[in-house]
N, C-alpha and C. Protein backbone atom coordinates (compact mmCIF):
# COMPACT_ATOMS: atom_id res chain seq x y z
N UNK A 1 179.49 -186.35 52.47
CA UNK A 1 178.60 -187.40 52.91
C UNK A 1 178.51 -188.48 51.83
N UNK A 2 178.09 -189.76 52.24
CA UNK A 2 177.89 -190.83 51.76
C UNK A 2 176.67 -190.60 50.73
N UNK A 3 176.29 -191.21 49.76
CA UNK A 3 174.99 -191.35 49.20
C UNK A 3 174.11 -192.04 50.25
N UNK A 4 174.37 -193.11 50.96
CA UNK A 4 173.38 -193.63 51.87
C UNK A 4 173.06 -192.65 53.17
N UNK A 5 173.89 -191.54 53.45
CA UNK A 5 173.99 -190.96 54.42
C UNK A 5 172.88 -189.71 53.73
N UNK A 6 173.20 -189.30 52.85
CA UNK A 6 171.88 -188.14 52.06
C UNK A 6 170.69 -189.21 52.10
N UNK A 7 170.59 -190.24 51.54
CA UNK A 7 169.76 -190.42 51.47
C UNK A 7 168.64 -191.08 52.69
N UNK A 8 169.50 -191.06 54.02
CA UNK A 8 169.03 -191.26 55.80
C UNK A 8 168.61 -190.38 56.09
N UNK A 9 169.10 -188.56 55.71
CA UNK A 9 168.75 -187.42 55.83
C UNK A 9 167.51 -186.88 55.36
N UNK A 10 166.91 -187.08 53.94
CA UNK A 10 166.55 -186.83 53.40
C UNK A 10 165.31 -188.81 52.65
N UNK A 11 164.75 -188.79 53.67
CA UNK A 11 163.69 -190.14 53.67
C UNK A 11 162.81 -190.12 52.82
N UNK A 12 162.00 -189.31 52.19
CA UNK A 12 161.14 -188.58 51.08
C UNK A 12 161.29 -188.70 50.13
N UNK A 13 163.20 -188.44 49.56
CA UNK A 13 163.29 -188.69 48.22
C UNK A 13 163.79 -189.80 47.75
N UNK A 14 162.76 -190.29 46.64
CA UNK A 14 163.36 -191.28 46.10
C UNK A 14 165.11 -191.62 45.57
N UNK A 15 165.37 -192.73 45.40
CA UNK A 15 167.17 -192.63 45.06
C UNK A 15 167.11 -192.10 43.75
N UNK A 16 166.21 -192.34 42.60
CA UNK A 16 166.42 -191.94 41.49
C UNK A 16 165.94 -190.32 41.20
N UNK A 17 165.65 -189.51 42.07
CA UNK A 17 165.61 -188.51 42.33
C UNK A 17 166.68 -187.65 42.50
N UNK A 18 167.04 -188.49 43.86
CA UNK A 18 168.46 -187.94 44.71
C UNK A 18 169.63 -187.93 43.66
N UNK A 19 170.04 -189.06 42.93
CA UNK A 19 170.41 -189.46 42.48
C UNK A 19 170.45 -188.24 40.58
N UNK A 20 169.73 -187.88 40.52
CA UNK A 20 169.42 -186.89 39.33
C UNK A 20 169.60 -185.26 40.35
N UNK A 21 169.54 -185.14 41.12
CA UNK A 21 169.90 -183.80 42.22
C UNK A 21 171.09 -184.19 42.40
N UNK A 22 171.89 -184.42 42.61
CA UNK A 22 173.28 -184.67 42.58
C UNK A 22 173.95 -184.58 41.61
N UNK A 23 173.29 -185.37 40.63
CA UNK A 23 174.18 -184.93 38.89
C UNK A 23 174.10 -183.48 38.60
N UNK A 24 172.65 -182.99 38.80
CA UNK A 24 172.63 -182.10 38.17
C UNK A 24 173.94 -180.32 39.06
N UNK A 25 173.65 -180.89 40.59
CA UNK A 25 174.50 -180.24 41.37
C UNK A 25 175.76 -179.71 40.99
N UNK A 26 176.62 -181.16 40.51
CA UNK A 26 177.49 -181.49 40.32
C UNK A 26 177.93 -181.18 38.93
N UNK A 27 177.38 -181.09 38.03
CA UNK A 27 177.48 -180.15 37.12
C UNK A 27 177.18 -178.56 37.06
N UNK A 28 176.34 -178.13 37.78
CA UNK A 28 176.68 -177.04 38.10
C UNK A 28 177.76 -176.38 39.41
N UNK A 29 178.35 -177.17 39.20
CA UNK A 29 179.55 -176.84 40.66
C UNK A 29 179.38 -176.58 41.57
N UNK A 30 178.30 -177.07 42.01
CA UNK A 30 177.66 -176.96 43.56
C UNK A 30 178.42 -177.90 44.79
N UNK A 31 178.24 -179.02 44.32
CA UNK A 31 178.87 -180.32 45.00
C UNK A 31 179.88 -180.89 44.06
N UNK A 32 180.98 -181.01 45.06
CA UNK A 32 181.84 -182.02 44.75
C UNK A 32 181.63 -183.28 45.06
N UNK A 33 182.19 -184.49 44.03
CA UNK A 33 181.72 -185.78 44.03
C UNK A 33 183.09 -186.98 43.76
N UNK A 34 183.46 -187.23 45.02
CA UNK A 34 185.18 -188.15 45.33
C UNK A 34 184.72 -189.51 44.93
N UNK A 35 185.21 -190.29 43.91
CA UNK A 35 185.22 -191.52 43.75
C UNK A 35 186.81 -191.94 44.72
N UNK A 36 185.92 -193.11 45.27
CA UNK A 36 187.48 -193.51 45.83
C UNK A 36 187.54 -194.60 45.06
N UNK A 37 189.01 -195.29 44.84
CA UNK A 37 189.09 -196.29 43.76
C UNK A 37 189.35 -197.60 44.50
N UNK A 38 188.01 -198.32 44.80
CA UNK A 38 188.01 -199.31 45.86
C UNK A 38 186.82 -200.45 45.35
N UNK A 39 186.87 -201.85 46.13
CA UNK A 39 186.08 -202.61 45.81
C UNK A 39 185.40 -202.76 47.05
N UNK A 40 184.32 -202.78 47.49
CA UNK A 40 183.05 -202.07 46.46
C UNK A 40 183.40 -200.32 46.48
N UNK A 41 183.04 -199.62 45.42
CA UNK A 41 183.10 -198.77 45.16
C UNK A 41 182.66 -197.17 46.60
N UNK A 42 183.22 -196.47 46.45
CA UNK A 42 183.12 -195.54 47.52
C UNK A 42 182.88 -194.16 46.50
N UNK A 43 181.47 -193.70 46.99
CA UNK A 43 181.46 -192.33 46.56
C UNK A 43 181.45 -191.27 47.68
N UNK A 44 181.90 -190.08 47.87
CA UNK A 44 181.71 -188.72 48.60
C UNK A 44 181.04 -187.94 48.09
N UNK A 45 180.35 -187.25 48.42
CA UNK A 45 179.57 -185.55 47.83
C UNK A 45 179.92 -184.59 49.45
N UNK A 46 180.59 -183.47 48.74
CA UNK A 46 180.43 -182.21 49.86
C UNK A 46 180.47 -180.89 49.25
N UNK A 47 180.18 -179.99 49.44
CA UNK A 47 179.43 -178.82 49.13
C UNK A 47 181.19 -178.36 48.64
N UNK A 48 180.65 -177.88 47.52
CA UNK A 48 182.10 -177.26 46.70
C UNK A 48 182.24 -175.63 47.04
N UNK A 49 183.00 -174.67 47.15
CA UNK A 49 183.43 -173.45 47.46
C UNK A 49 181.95 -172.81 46.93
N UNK A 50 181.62 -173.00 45.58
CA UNK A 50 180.61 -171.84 44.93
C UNK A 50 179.00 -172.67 46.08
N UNK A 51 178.95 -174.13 46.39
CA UNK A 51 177.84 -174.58 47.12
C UNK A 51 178.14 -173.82 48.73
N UNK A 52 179.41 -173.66 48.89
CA UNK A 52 179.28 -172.66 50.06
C UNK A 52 179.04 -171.71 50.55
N UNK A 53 179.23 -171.02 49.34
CA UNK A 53 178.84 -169.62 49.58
C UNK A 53 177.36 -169.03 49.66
N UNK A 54 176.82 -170.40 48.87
CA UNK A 54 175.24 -170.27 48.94
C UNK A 54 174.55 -170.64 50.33
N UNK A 55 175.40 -171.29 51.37
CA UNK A 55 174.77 -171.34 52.64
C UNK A 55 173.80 -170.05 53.38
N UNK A 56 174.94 -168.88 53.23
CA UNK A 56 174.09 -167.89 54.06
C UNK A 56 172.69 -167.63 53.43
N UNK A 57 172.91 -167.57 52.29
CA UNK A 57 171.21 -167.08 51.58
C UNK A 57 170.08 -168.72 51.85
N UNK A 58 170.59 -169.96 51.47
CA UNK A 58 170.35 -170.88 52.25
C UNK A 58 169.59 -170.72 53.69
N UNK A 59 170.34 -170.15 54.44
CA UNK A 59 169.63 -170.12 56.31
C UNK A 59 168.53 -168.92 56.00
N UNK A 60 169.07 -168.21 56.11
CA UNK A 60 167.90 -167.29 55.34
C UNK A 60 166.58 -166.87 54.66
N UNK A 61 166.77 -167.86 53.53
CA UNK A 61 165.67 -168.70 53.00
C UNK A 61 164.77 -169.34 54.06
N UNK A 62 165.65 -170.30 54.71
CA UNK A 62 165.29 -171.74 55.58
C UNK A 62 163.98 -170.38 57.12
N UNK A 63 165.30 -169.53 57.49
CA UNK A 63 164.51 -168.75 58.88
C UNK A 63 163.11 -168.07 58.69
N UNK A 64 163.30 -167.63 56.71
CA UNK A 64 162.53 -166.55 57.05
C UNK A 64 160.40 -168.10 56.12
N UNK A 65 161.15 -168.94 55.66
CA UNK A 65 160.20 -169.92 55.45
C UNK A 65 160.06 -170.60 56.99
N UNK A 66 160.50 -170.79 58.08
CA UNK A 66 159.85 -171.51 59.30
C UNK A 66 158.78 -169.71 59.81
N UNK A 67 159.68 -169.01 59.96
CA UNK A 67 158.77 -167.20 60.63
C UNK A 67 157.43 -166.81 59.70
N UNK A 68 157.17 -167.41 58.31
CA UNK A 68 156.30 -167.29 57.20
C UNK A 68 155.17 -168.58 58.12
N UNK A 69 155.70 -169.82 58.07
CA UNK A 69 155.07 -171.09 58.25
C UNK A 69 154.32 -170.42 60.01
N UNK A 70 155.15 -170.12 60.92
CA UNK A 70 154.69 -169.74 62.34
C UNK A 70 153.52 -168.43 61.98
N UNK A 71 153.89 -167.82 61.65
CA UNK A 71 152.94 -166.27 61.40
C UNK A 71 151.45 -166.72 60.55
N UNK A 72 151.36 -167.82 59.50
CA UNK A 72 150.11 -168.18 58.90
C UNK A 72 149.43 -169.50 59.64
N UNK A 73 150.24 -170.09 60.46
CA UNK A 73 149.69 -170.99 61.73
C UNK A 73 149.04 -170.06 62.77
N UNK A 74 149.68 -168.98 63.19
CA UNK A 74 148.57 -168.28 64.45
C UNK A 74 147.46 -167.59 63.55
N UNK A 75 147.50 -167.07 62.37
CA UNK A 75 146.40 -166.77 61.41
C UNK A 75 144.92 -167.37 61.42
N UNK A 76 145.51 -168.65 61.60
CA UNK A 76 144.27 -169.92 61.15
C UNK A 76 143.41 -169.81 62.45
C-alpha cells in the first residue's frame, strides 16, 4: 500500500505517527518498504514474510478483543 492509502485506512493517526510506525516496522522486518525511482517520488509498504506470519495471532488477537468488547457490553 501507498502511504496515502494507510493513511485513508487508518484516519486517527497522525502522519508523523504513521510515519514513525513504519520506520520502526521496517526495521524490525515487519514491512517491506519499495522506493520506486521516479519523479515525484513513489513509496510501497507490504507486510514482509516474518509481518506474515504474524497475521494468524493478529486475527486472533483482533476475534477474541471484538468477543471481550461484546461479552462486557451485555454486562452493562
Amino acid at each position: 500500500m501507498r502511504f496515502g492509502e494507510l493513511k485513508r485506512e487508518l484516519p486517527q493517526i497522525t502522519q508523523k505517527m504513521l510515519t514513525k510506525q513504519l520506520r520502526e516496522l521496517e526495521e524490525a522486518g515487519i514491512v517491506n518498504r519499495f522506493v520506486y525511482n521516479q519523479v515525484p517520488p513513489k513509496l510501497e509498504y507490504s507486510l514482509s514474510e516474518v509481518g506474515k506470519s504474524l497475521l494468524p495471532i493478529l486475527i486472533t488477537l483482533s476475534d477474541w478483543g471484538v468477543s471481550y468488547a461484546e461479552q462486557a457490553e451485555s454486562n452493562i
